[in-house]
Protein backbone atom coordinates (compact mmCIF):
# COMPACT_ATOMS: atom_id res chain seq x y z
CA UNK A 1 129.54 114.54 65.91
CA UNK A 2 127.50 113.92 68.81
CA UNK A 3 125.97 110.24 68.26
CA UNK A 4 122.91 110.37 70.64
CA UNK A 5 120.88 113.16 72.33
CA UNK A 6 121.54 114.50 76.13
CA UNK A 7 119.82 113.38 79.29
CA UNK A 8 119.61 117.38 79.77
CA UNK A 9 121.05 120.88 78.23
CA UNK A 10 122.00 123.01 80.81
CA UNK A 11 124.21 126.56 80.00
CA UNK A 12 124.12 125.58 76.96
CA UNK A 13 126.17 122.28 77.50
CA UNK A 14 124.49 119.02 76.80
CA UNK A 15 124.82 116.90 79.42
CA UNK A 16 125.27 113.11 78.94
CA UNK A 17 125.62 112.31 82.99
CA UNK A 18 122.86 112.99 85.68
CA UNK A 19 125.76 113.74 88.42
CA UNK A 20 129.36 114.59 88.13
CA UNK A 21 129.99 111.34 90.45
CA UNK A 22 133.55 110.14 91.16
CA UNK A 23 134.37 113.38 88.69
CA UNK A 24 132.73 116.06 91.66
CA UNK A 25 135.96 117.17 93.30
CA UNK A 26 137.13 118.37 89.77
CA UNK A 27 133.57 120.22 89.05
CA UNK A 28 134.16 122.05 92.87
CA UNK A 29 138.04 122.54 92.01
CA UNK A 30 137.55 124.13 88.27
CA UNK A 31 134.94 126.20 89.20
CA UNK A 32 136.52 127.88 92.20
CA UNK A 33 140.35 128.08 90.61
CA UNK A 34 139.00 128.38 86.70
CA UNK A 35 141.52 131.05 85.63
CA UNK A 36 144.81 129.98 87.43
CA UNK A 37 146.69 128.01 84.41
CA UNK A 38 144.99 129.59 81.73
CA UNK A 39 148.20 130.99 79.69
CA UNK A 40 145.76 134.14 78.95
CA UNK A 41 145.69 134.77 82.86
CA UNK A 42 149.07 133.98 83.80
CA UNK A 43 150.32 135.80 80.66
CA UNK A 44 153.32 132.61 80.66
CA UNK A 45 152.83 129.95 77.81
CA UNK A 46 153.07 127.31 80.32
CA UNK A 47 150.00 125.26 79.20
CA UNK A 48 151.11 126.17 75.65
CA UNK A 49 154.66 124.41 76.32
CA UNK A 50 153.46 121.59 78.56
CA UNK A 51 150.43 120.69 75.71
CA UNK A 52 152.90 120.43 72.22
CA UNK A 53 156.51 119.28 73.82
CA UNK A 54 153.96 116.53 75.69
CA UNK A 55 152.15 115.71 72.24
CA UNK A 56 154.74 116.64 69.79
CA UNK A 57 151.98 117.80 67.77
CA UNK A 58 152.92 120.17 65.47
CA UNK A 59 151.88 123.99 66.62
CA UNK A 60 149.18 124.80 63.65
CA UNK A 61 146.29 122.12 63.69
CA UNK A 62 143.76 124.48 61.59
CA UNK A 63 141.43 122.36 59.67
CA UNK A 64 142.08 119.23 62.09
CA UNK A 65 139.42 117.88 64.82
CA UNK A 66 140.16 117.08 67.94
CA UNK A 67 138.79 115.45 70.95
CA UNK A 68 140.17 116.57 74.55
CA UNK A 69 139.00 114.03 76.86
CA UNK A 70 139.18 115.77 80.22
CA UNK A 71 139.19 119.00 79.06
CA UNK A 72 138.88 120.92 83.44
CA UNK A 73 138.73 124.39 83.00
CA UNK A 74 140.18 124.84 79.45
CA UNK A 75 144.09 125.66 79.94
CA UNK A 76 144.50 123.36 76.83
CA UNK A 77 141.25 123.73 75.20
CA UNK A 78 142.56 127.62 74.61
CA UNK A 79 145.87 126.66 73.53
CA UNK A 80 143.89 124.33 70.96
CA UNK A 81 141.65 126.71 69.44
CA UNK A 82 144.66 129.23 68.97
CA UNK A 83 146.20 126.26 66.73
CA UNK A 84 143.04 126.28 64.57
CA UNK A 85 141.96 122.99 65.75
CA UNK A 86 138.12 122.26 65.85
CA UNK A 87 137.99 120.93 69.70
CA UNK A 88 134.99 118.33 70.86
CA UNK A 89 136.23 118.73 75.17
CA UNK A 90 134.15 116.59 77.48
CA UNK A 91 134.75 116.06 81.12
CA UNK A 92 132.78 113.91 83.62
CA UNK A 93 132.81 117.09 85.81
CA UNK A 94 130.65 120.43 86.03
CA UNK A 95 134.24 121.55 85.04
CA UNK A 96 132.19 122.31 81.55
CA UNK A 97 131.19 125.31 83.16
CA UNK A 98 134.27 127.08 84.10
CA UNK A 99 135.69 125.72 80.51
CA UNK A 100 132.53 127.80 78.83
CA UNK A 101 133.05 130.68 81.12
CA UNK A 102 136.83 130.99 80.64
CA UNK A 103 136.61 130.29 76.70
CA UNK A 104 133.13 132.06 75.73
CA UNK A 105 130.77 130.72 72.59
CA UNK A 106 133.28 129.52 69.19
CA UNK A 107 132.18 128.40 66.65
CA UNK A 108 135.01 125.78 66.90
CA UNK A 109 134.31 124.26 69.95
CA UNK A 110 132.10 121.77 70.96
CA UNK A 111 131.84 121.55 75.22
CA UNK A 112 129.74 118.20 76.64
CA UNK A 113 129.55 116.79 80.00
CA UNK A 114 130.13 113.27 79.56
CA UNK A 115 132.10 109.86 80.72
CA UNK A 116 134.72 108.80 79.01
CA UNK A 117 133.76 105.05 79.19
CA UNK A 118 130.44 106.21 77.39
CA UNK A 119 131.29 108.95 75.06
CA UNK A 120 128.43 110.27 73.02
CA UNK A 121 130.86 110.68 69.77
CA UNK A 122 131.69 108.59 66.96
CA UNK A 123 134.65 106.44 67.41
CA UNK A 124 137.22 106.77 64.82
CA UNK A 125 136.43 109.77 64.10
CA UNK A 126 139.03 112.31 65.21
CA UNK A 127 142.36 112.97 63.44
CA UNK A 128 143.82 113.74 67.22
CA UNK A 129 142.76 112.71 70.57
CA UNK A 130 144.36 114.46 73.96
CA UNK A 131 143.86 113.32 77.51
CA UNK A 132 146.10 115.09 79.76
CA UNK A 133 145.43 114.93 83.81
CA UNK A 134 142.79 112.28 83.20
CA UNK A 135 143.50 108.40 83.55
CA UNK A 136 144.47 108.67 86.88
CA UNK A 137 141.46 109.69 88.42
CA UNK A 138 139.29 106.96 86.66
CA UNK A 139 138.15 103.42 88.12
CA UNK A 140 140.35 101.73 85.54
CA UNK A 141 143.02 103.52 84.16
CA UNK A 142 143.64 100.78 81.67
CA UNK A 143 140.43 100.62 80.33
CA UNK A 144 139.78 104.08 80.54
CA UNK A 145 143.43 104.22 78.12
CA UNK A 146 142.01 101.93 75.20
CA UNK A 147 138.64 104.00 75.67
CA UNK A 148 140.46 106.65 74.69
CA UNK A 149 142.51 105.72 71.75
CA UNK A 150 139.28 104.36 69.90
CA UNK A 151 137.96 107.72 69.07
CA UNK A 152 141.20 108.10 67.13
CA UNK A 153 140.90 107.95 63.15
CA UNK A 154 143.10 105.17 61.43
CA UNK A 155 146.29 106.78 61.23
CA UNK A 156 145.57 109.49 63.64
CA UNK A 157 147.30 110.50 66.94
CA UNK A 158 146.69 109.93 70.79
CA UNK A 159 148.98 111.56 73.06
CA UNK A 160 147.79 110.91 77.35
CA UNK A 161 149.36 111.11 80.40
CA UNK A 162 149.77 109.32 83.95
CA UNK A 163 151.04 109.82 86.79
CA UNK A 164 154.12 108.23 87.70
CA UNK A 165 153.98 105.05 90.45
CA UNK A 166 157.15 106.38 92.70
CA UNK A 167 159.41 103.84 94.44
CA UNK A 168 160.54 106.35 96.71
CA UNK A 169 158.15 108.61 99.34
CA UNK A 170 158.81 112.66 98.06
CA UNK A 171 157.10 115.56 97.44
CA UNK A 172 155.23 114.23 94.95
CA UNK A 173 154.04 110.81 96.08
CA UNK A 174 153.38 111.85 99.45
CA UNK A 175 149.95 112.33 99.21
CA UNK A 176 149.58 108.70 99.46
CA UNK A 177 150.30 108.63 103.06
CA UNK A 178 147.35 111.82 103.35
CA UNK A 179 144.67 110.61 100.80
CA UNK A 180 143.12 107.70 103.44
CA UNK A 181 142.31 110.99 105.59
CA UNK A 182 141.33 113.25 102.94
CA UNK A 183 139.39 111.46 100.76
CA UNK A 184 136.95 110.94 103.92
CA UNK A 185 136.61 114.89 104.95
CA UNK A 186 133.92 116.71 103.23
CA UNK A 187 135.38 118.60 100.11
CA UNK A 188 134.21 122.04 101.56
CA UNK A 189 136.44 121.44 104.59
CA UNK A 190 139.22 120.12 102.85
CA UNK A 191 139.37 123.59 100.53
CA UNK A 192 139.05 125.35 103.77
CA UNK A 193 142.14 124.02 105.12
CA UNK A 194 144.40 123.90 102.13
CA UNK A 195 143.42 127.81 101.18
CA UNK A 196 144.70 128.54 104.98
CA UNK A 197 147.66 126.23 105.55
CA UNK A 198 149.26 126.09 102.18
CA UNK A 199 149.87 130.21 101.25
CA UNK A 200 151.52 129.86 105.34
CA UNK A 201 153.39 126.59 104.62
CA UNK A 202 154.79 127.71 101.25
CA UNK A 203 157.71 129.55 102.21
CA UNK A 204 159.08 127.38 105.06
CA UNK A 205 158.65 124.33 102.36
CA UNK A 206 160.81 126.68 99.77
CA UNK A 207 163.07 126.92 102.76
CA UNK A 208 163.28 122.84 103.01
CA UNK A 209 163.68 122.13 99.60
CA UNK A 210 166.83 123.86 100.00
CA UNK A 211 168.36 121.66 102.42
CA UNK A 212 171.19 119.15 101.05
CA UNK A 213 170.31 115.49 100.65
CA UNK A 214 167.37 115.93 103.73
CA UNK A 215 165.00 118.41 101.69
CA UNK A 216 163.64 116.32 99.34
CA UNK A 217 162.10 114.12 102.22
CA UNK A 218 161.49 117.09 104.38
CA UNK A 219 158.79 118.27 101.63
CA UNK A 220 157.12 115.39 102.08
CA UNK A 221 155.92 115.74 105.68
CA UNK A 222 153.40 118.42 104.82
CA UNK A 223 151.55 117.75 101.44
CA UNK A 224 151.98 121.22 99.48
CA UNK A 225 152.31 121.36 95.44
CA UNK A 226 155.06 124.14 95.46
CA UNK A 227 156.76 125.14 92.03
CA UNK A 228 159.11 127.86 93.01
CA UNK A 229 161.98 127.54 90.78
CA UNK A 230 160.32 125.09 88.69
CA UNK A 231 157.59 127.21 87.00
CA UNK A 232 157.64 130.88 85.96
CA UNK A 233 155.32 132.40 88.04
CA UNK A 234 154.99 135.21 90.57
CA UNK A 235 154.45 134.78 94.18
CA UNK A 236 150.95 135.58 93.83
CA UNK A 237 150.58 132.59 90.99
CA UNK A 238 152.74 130.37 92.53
CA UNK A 239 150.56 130.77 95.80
CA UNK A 240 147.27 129.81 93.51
CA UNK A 241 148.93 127.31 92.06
CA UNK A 242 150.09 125.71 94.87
CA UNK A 243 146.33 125.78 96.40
CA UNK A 244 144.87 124.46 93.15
CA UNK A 245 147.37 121.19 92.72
CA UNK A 246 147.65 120.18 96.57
CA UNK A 247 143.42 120.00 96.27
CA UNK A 248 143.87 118.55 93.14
CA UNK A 249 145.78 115.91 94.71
CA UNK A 250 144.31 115.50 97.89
CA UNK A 251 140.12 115.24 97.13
CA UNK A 252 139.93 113.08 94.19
CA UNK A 253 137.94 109.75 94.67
CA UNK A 254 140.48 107.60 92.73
CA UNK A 255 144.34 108.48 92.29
CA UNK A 256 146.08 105.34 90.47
CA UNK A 257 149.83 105.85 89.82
CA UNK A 258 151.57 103.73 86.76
CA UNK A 259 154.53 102.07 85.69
CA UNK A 260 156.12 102.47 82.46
CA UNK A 261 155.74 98.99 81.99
CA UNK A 262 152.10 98.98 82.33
CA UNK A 263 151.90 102.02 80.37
CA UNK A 264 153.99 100.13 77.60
CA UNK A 265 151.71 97.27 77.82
CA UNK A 266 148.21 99.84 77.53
CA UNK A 267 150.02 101.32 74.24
CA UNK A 268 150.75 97.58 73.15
CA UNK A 269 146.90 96.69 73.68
CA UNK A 270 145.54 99.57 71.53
CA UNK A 271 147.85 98.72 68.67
CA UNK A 272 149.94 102.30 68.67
CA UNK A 273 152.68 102.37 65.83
CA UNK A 274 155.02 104.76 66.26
CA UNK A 275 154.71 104.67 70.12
CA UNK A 276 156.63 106.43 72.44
CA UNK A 277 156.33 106.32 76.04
CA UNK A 278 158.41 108.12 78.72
CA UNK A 279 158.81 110.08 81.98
CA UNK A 280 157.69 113.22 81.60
CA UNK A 281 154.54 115.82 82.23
CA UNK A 282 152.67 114.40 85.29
CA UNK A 283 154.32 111.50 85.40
CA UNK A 284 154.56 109.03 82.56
CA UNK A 285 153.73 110.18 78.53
CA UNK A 286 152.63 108.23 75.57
CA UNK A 287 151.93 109.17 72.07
CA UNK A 288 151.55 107.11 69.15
CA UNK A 289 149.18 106.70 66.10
CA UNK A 290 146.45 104.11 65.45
CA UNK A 291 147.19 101.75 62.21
CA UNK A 292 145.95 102.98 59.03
């Protein structure tokens, strides 16, 4: 399926990028945290849940190919090949590496360290296309959105996510206010201070969230990605979790919030029948099917 040979081949991944580029906080943050949302670690079926009730693919895909654009460290890569799919993941990152080491050699996967704007595959190609986590993080979301729905067969399904453009400053969307700072401190430093602050922070931000009407602001003086009570996880995981997403959302190079009404208009452009778009996820999901 691959339409053109690699600039290199390197752990037995071809590589279609010299660099990882605007992608290199992933590469540092899925190497370093590669086993924290794998279901097979957490022993929860969390990226299990999140990957079909945000598709609404059905749960057996065995004899089906599919592409995973953005594929990280593998939590949904796994939850693919248990489905029987035949899974082509790329991401711009050395995240390949983690995804190899937490996922071994298959037969039925196909790993590649490549752009999404310049995918080495065929386009039309793939009865289902996933890119979860992703658009966000690209120079144009937009573009990077019809770029993805060409690799879809006619008649085959697309199902992305985006996160959500906030009208209100929370938990969530506070990183906004952090990300002029952060962006500018070298990664290694950055890690360093969320791996110390954020296991101490955690429990006075539970503490906060608890507060009537005032907590949800509260939580958004300190940037810290904390799921108690939303996720079912331990201490211990919610504690690696919480590391893993506040780097995750304070050391990429681009972080592009949407509205549903652009992401209505991106479905729009790449022709989707049988569209739906809504809150949910990360932000903002949309699934459809390209014309037959």
């Amino acid at each position: 399926m691959f339409t053109r040979p690699p600039l290199t081949t390197r752990n037995g991944i071809p590589r279609y990028l010299p660099a990882d580029g605007y992608a290199a906080s992933f590469g540092e943050q899925w190497n370093r945290y590669r086993r924290v949302q794998l279901d097979s670690a957490t022993g929860k079926p969390l990226s299990r849940r999140r990957l079909f009730e945000g598709t609404g693919w059905p749960e057996r895909l065995a004899g089906e190919r599919v592409l995973e654009i953005g594929c990280g460290a593998g939590r949904f890569t796994e939850v693919l090949l248990a489905a029987g799919a035949e899974v082509w993941a790329v991401d711009a990152s050395s995240a390949v590496d983690a995804a190899r080491a937490n996922l071994g050699e298959n037969e039925r996967l196909h790993l590649a360290q490549a752009d999404l704007f310049d995918l080495p595959l065929e386009r039309g190609a793939f009865d289902r296309v996933l890119c979860f986590g992703v658009l966000q993080h690209t120079p144009d979301p937009r573009r990077a959105f019809l770029a993805v729905a060409e690799h879809a067969r006619p008649g085959g399904w697309i199902a992305a996510d985006v996160y959500r453009r906030q009208p209100y400053v929370d938990r969530w969307s506070a990183k906004t206010l952090w990300r002029p700072l952060t962006t500018r401190l070298p990664r290694n430093a950055l890690r360093r201070a969320v791996e110390w602050y954020v296991p101490r922070w955690l429990p006075i931000d539970t503490g906060l969230a608890r507060i009537p009407k005032l907590g949800r602001f509260l939580t958004a003086l300190v940037p810290c990605w904390n799921y108690t009570g939303l996720l079912d996880l331990d201490r211990e995981q919610l504690e690696a979790w919480a590391i893993l997403d506040t780097f995750d959302a304070l050391s990429p190079r681009y972080d592009s919030p949407q509205t549903l009404e652009a992401v209505r208009e991106w479905a729009d452009a790449a022709g989707l029948v049988d569209a739906e778009i809504a809150y949910g996820g990360n932000g903002i999901e949309v699934r459809g099917r390209r014309p037959m």
